[in-house]
PDB file of N, CA and C in Angstrom:
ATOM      1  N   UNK A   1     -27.995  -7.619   5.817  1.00  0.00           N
ATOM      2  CA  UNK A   1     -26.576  -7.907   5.787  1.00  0.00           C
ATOM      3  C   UNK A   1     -26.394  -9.297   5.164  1.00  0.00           C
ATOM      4  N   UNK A   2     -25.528  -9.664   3.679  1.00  0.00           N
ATOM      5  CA  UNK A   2     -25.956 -10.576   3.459  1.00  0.00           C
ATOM      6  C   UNK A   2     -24.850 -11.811   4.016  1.00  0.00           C
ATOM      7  N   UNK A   3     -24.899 -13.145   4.180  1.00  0.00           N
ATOM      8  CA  UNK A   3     -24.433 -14.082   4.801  1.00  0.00           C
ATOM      9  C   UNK A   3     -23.498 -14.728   3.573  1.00  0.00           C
ATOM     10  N   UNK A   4     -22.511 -15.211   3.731  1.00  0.00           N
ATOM     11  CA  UNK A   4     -21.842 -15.907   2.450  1.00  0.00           C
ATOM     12  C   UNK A   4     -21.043 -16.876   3.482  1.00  0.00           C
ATOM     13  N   UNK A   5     -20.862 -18.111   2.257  1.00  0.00           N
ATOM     14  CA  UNK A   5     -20.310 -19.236   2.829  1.00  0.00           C
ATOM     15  C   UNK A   5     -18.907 -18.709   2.252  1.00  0.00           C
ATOM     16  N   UNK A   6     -17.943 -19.116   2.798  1.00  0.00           N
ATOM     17  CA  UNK A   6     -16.207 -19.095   2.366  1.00  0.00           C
ATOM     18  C   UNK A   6     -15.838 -20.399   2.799  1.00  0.00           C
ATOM     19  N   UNK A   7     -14.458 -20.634   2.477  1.00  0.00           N
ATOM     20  CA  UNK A   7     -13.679 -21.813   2.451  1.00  0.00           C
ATOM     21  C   UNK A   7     -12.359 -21.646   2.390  1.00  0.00           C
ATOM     22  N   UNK A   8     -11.751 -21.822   4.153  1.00  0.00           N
ATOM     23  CA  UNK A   8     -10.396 -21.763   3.790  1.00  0.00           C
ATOM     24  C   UNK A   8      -9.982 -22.660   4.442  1.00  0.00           C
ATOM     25  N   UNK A   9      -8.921 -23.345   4.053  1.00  0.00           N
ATOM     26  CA  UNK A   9      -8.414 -24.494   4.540  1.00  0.00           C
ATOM     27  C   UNK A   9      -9.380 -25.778   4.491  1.00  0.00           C
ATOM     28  N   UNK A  10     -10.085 -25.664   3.148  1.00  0.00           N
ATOM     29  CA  UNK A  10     -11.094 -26.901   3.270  1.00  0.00           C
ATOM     30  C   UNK A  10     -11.845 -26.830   4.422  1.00  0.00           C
ATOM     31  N   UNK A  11     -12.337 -25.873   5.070  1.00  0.00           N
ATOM     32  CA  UNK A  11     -13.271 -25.810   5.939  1.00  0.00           C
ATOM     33  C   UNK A  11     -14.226 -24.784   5.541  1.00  0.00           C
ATOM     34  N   UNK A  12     -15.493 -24.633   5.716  1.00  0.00           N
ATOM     35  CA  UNK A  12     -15.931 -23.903   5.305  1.00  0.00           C
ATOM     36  C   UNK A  12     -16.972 -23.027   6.779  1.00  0.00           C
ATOM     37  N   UNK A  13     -16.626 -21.716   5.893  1.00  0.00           N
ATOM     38  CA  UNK A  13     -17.618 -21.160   7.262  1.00  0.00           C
ATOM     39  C   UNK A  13     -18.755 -19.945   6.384  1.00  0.00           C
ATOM     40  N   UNK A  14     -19.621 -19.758   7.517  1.00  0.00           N
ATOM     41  CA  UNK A  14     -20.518 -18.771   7.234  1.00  0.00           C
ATOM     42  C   UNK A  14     -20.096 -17.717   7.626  1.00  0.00           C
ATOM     43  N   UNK A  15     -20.206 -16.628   6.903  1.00  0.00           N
ATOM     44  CA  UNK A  15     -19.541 -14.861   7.307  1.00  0.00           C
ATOM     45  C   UNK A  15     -20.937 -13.749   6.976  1.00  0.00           C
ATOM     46  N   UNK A  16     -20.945 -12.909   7.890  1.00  0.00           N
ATOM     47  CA  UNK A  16     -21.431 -11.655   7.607  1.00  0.00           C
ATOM     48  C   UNK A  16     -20.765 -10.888   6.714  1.00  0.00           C
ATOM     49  N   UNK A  17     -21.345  -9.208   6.018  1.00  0.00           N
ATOM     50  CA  UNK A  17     -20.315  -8.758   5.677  1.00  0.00           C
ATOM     51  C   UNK A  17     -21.340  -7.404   5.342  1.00  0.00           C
ATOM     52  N   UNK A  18     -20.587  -6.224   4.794  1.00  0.00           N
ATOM     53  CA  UNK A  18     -22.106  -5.053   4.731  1.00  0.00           C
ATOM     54  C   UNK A  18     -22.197  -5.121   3.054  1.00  0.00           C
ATOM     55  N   UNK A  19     -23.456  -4.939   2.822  1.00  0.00           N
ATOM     56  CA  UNK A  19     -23.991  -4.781   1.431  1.00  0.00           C
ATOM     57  C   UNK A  19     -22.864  -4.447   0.515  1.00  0.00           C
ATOM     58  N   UNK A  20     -22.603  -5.103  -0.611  1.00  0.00           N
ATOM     59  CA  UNK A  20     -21.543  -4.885  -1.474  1.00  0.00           C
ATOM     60  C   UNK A  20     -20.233  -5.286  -1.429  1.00  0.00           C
ATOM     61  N   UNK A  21     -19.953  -5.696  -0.613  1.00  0.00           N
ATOM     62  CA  UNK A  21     -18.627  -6.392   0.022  1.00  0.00           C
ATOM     63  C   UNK A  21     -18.441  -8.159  -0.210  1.00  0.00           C
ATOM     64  N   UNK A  22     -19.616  -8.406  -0.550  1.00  0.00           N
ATOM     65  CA  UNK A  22     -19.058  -9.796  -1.084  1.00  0.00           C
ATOM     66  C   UNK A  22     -18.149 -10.388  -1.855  1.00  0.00           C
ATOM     67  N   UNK A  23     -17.882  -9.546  -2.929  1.00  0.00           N
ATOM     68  CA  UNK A  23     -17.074  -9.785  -4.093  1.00  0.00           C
ATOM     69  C   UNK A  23     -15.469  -9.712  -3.193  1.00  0.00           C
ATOM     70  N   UNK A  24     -15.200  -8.399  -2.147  1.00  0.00           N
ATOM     71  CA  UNK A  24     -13.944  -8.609  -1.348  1.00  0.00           C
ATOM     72  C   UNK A  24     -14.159  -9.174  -0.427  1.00  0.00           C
ATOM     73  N   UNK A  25     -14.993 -10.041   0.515  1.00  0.00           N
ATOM     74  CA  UNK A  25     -14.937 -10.579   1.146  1.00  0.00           C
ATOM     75  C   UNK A  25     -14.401 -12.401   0.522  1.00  0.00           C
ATOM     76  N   UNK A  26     -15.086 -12.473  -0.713  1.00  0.00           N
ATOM     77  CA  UNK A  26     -14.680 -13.912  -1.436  1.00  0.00           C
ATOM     78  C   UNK A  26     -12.903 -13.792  -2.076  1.00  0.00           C
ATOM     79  N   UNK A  27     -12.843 -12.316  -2.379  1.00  0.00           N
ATOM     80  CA  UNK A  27     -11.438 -12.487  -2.990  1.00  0.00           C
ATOM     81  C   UNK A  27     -10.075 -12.744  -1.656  1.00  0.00           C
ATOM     82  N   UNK A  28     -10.837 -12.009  -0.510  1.00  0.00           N
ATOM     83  CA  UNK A  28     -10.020 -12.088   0.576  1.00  0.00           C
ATOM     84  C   UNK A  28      -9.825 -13.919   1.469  1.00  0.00           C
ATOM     85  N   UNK A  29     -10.894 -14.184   0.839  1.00  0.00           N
ATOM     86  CA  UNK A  29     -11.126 -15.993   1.729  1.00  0.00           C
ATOM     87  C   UNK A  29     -10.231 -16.960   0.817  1.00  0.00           C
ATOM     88  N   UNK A  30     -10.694 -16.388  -0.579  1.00  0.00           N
ATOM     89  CA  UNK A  30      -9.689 -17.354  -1.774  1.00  0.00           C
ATOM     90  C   UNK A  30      -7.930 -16.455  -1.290  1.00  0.00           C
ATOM     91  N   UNK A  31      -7.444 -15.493  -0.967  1.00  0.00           N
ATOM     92  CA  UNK A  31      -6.349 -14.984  -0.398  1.00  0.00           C
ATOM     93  C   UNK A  31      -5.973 -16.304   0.338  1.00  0.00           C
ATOM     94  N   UNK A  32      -6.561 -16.400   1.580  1.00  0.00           N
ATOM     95  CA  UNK A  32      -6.426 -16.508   2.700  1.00  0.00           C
ATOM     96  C   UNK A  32      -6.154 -18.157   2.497  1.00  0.00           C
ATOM     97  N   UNK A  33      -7.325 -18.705   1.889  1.00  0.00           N
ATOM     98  CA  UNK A  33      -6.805 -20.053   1.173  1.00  0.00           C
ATOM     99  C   UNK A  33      -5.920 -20.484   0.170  1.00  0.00           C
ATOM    100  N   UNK A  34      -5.438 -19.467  -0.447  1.00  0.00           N
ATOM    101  CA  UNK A  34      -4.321 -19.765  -1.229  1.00  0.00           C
ATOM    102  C   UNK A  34      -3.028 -19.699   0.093  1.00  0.00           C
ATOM    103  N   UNK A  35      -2.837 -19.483   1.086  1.00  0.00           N
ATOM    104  CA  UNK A  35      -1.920 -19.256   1.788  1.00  0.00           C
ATOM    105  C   UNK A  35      -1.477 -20.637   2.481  1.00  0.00           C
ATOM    106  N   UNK A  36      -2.934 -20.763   3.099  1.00  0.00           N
ATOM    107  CA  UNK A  36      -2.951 -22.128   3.777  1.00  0.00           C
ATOM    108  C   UNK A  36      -2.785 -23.163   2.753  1.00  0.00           C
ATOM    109  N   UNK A  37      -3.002 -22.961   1.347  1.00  0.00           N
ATOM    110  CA  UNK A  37      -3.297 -24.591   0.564  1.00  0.00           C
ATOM    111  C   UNK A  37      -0.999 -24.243   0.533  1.00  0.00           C
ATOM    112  N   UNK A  38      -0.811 -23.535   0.171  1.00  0.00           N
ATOM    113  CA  UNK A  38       0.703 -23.447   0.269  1.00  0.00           C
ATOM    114  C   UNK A  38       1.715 -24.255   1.426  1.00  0.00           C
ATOM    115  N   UNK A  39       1.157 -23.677   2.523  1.00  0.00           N
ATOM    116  CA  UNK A  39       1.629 -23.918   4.255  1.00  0.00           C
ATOM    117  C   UNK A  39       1.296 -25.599   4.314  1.00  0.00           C
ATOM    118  N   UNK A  40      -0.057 -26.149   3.532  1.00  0.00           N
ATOM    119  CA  UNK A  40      -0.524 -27.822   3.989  1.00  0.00           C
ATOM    120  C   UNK A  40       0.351 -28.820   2.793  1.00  0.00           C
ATOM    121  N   UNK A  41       0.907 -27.845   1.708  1.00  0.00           N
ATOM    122  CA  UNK A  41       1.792 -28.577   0.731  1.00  0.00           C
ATOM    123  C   UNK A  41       3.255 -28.894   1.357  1.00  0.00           C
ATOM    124  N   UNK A  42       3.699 -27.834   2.217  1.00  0.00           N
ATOM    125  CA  UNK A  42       4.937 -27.895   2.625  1.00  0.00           C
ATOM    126  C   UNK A  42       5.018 -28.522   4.015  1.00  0.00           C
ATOM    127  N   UNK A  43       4.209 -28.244   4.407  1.00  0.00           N
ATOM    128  CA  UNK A  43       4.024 -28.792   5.941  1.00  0.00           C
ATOM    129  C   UNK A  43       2.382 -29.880   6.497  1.00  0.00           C
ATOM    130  N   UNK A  44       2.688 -30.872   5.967  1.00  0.00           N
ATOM    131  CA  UNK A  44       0.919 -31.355   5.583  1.00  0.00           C
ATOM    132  C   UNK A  44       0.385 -31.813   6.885  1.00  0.00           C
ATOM    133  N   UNK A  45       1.339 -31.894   8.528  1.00  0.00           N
ATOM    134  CA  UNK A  45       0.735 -32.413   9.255  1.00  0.00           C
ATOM    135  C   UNK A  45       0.088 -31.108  10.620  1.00  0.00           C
ATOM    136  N   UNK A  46      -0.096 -30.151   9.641  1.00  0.00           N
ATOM    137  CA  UNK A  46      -0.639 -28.973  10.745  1.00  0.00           C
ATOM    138  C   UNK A  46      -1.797 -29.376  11.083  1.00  0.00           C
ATOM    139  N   UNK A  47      -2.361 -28.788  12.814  1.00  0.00           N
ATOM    140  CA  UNK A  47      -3.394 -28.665  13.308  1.00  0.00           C
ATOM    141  C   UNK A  47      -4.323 -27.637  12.458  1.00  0.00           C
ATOM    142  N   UNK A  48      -5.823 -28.127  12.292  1.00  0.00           N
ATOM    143  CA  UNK A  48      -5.935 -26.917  11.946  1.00  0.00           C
ATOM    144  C   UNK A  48      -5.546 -25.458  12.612  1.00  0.00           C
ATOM    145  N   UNK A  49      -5.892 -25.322  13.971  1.00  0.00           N
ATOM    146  CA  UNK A  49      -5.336 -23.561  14.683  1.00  0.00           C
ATOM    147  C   UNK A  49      -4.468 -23.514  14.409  1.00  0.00           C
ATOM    148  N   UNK A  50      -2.871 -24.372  14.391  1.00  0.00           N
ATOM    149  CA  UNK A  50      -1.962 -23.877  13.896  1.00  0.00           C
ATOM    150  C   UNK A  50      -1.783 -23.286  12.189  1.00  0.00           C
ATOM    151  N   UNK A  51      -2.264 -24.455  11.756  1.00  0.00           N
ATOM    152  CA  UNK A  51      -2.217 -23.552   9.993  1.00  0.00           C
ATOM    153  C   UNK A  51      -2.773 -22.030  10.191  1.00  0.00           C
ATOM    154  N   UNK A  52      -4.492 -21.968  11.089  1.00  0.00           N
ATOM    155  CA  UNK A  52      -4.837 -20.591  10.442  1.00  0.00           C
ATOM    156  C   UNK A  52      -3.628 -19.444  11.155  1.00  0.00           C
ATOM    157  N   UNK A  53      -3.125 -20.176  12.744  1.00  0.00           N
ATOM    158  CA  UNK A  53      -1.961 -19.148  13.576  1.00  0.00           C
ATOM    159  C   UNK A  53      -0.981 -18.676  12.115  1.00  0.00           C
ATOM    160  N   UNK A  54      -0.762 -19.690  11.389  1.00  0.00           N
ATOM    161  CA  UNK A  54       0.617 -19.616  10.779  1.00  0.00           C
ATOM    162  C   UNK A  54       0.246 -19.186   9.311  1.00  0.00           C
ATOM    163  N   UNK A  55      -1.059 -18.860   8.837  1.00  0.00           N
ATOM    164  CA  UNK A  55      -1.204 -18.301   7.877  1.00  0.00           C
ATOM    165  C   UNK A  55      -1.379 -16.861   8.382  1.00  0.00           C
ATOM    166  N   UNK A  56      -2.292 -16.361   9.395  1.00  0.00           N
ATOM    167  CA  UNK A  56      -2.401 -15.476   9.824  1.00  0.00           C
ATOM    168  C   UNK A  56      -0.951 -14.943   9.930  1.00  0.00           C
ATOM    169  N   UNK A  57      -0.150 -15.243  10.484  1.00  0.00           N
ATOM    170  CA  UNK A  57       1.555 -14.803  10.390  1.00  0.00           C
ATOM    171  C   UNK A  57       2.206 -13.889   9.235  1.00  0.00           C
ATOM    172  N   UNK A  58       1.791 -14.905   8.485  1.00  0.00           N
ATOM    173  CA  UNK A  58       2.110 -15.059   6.962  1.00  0.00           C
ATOM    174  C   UNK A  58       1.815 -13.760   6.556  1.00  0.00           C
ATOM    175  N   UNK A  59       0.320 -13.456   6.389  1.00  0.00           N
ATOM    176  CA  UNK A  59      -0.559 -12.113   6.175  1.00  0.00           C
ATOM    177  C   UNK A  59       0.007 -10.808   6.412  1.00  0.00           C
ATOM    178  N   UNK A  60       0.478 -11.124   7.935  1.00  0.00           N
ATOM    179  CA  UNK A  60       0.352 -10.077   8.955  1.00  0.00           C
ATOM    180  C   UNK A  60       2.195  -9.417   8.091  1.00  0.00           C
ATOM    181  N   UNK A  61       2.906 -11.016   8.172  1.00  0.00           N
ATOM    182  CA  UNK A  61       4.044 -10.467   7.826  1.00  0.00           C
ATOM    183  C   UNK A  61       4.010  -9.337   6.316  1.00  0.00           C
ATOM    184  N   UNK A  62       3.047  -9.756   5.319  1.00  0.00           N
ATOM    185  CA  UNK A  62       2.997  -9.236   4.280  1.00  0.00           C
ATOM    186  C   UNK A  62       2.980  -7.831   4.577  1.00  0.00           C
ATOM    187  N   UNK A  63       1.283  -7.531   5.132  1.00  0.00           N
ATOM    188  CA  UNK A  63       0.837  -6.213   5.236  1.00  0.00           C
ATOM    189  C   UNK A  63       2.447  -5.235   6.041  1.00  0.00           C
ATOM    190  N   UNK A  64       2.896  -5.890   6.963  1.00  0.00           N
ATOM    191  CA  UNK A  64       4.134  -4.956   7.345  1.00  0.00           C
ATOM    192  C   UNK A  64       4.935  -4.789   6.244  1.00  0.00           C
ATOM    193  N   UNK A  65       5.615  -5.759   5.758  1.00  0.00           N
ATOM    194  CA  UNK A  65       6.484  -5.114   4.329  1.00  0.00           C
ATOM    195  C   UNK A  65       5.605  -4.063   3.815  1.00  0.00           C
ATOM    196  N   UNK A  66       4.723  -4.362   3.199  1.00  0.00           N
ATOM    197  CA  UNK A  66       3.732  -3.205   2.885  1.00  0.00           C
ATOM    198  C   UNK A  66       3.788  -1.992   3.632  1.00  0.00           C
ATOM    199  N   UNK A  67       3.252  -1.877   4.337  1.00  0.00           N
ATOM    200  CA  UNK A  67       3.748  -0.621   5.521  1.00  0.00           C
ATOM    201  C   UNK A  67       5.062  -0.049   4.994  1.00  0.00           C
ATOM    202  N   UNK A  68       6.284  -0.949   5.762  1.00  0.00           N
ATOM    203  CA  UNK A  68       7.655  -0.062   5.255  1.00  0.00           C
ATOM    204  C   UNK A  68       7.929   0.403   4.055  1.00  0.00           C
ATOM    205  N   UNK A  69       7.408  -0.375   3.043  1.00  0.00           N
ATOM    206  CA  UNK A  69       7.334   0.237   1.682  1.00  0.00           C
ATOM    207  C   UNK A  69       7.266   1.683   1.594  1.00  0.00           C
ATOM    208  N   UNK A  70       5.596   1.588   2.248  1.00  0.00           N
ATOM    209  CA  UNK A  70       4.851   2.868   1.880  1.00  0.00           C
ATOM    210  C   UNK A  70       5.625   3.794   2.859  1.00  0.00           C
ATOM    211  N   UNK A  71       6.096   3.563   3.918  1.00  0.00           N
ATOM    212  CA  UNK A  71       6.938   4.847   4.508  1.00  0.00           C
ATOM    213  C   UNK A  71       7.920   5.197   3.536  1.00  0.00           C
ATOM    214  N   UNK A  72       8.842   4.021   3.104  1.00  0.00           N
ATOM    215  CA  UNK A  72      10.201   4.674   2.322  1.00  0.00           C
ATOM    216  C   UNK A  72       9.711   5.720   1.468  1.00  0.00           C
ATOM    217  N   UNK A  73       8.638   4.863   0.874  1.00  0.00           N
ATOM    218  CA  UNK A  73       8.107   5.650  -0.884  1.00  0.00           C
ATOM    219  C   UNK A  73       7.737   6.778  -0.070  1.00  0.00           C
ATOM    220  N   UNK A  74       6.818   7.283   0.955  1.00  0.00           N
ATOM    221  CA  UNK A  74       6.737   8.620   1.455  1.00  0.00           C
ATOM    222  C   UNK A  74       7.794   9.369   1.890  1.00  0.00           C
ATOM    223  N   UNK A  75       8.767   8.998   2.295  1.00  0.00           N
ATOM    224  CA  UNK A  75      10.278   9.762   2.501  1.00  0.00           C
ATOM    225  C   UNK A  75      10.866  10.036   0.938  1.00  0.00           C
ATOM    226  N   UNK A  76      10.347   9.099   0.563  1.00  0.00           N
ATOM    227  CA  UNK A  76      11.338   9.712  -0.805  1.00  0.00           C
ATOM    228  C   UNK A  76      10.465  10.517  -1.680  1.00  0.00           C
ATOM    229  N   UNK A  77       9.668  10.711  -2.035  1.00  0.00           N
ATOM    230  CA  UNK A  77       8.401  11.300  -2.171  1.00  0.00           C
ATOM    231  C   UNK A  77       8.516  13.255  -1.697  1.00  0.00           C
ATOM    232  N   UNK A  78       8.613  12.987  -0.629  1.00  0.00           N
ATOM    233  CA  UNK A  78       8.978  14.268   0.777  1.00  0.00           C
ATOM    234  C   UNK A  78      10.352  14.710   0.212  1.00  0.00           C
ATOM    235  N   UNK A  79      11.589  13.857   0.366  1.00  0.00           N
ATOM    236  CA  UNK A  79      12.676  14.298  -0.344  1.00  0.00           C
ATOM    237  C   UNK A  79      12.843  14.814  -1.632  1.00  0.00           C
ATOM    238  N   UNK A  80      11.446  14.437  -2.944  1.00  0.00           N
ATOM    239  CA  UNK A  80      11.761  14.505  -4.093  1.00  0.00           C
ATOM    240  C   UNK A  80      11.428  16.096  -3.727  1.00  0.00           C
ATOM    241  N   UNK A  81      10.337  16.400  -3.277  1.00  0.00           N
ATOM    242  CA  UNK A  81       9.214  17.458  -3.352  1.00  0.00           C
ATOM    243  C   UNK A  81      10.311  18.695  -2.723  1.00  0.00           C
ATOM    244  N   UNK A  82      10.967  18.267  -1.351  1.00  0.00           N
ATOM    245  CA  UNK A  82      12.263  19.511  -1.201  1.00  0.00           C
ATOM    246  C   UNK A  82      13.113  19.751  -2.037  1.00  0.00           C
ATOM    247  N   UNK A  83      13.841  18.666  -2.830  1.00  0.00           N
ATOM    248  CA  UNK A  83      14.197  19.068  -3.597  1.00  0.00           C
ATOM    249  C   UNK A  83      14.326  20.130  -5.094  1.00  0.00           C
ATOM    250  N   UNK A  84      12.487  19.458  -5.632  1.00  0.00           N
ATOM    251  CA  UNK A  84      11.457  20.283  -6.628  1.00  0.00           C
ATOM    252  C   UNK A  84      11.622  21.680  -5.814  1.00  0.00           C
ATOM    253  N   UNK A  85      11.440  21.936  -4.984  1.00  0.00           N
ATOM    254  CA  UNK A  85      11.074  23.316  -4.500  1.00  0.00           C
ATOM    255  C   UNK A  85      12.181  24.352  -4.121  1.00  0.00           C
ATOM    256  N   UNK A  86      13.478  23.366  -4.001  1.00  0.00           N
ATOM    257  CA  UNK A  86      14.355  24.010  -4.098  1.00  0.00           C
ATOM    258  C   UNK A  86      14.688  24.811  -5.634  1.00  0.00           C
ATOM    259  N   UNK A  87      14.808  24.226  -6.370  1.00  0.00           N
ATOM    260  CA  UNK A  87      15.071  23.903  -7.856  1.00  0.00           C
ATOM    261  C   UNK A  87      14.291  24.891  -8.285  1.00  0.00           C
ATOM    262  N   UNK A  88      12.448  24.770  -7.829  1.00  0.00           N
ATOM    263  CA  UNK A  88      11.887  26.092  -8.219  1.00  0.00           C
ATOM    264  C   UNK A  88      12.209  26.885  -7.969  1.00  0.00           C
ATOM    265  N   UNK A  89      12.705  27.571  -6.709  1.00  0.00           N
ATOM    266  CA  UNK A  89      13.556  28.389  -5.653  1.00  0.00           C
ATOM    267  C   UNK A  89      14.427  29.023  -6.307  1.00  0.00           C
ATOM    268  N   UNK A  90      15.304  28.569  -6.783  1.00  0.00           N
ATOM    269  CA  UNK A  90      16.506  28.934  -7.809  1.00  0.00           C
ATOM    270  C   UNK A  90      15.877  29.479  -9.090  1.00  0.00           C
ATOM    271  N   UNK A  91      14.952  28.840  -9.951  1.00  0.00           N
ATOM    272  CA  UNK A  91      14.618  29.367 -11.070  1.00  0.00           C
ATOM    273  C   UNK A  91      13.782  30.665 -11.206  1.00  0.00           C
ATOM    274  N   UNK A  92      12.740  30.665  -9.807  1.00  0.00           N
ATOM    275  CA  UNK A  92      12.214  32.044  -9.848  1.00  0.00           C
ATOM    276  C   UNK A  92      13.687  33.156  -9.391  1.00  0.00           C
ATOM    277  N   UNK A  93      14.224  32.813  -8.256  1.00  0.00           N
ATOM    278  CA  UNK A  93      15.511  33.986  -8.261  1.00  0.00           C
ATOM    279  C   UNK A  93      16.266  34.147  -9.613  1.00  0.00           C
ATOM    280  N   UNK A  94      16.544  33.398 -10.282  1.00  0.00           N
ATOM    281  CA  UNK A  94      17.062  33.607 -11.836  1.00  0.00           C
ATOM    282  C   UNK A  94      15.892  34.395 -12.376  1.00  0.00           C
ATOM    283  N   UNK A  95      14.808  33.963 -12.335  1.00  0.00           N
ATOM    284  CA  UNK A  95      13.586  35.019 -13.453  1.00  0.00           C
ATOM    285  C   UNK A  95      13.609  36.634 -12.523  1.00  0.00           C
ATOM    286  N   UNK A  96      13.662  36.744 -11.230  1.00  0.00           N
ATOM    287  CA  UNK A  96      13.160  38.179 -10.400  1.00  0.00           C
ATOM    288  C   UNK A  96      14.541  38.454 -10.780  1.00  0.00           C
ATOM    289  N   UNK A  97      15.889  38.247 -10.523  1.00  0.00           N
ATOM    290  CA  UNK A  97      17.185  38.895 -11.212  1.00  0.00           C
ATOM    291  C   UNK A  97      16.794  39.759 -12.460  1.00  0.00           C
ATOM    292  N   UNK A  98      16.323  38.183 -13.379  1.00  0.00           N
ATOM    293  CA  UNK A  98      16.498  39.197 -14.524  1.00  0.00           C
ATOM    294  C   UNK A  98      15.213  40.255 -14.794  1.00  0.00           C
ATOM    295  N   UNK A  99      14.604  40.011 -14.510  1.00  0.00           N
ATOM    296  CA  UNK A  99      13.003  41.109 -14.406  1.00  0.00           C
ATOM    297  C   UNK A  99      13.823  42.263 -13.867  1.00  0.00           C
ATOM    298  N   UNK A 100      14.531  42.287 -12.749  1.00  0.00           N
ATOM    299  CA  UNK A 100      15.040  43.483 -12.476  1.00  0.00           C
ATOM    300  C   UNK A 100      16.440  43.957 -13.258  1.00  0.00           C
ATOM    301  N   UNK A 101      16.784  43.239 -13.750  1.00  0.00           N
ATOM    302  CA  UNK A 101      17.585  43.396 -14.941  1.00  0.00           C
ATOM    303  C   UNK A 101      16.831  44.810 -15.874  1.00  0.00           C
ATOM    304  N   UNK A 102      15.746  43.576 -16.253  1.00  0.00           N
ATOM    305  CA  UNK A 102      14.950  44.395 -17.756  1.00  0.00           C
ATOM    306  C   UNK A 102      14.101  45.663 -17.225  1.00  0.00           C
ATOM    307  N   UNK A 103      13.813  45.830 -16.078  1.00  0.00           N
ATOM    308  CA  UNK A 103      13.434  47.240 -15.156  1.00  0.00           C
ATOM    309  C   UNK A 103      14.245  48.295 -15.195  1.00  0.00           C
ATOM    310  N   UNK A 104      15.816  48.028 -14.770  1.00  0.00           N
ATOM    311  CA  UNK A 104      16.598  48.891 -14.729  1.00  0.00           C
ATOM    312  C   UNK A 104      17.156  49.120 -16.098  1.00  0.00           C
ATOM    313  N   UNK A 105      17.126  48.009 -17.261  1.00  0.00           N
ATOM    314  CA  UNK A 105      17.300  49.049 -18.913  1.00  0.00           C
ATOM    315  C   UNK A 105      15.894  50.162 -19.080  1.00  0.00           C
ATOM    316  N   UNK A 106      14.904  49.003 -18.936  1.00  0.00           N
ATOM    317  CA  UNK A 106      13.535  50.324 -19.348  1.00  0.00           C
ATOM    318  C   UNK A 106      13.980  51.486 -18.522  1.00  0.00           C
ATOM    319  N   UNK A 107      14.229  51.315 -17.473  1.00  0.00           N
ATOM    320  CA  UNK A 107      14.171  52.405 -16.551  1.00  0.00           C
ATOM    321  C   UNK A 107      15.241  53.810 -16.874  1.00  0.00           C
ATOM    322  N   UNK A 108      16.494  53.504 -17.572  1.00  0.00           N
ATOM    323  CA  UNK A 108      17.251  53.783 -18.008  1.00  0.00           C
ATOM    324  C   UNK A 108      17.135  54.345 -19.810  1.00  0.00           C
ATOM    325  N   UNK A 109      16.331  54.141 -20.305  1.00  0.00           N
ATOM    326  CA  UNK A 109      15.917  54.437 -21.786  1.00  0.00           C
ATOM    327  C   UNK A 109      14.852  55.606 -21.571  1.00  0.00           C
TER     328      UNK A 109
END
């Protein structure tokens, strides 16, 4: 399991992580420090626990927008698809009409 140093908030720590995951484990620490170097520009006299409390916040708030996103986009998604199927709905009853249309001329000749 290999060990990698990260750095957030000018601190640096040692992390585990499973084979192959380094590359997202470093993009997620440079994340995580771009958050905090933001939070110590605007607010420069944080504790550290409070910065990571208040970056962690930050995160947490993101991933939820995220979330509701992805519900709307799945409701509307769900709505497009009843709709599509309605629409197909209608176009096969227009094609079996006329099929029985063109049944009852053959049928008739």
């Amino acid at each position: 399991m290999p060990t990698l140093e990260i750095t957030v908030a000018n601190r640096r720590y040692l992390v585990q992580c499973d084979e192959g995951q380094e590359g997202r484990l470093k993009r997620l620490a440079a994340y995580l420090d771009g958050k905090a170097s933001e939070l110590v520009r605007t607010t420069p006299h944080l504790g550290e626990s409070r910065l990571l409390l208040l970056v962690a916040l930050l995160v947490t708030d993101e991933l939820f927008d995220a979330y509701d996103e992805i519900q709307q986009l799945r409701g509307r998604m769900a709505q497009e698809a009843r709709a599509g199927e309605a629409d197909a709905a209608k176009v096969l009853e227009r094609v079996a009409a006329r099929l029985d249309e063109l049944a009852r001329s053959v049928a008739q000749t």
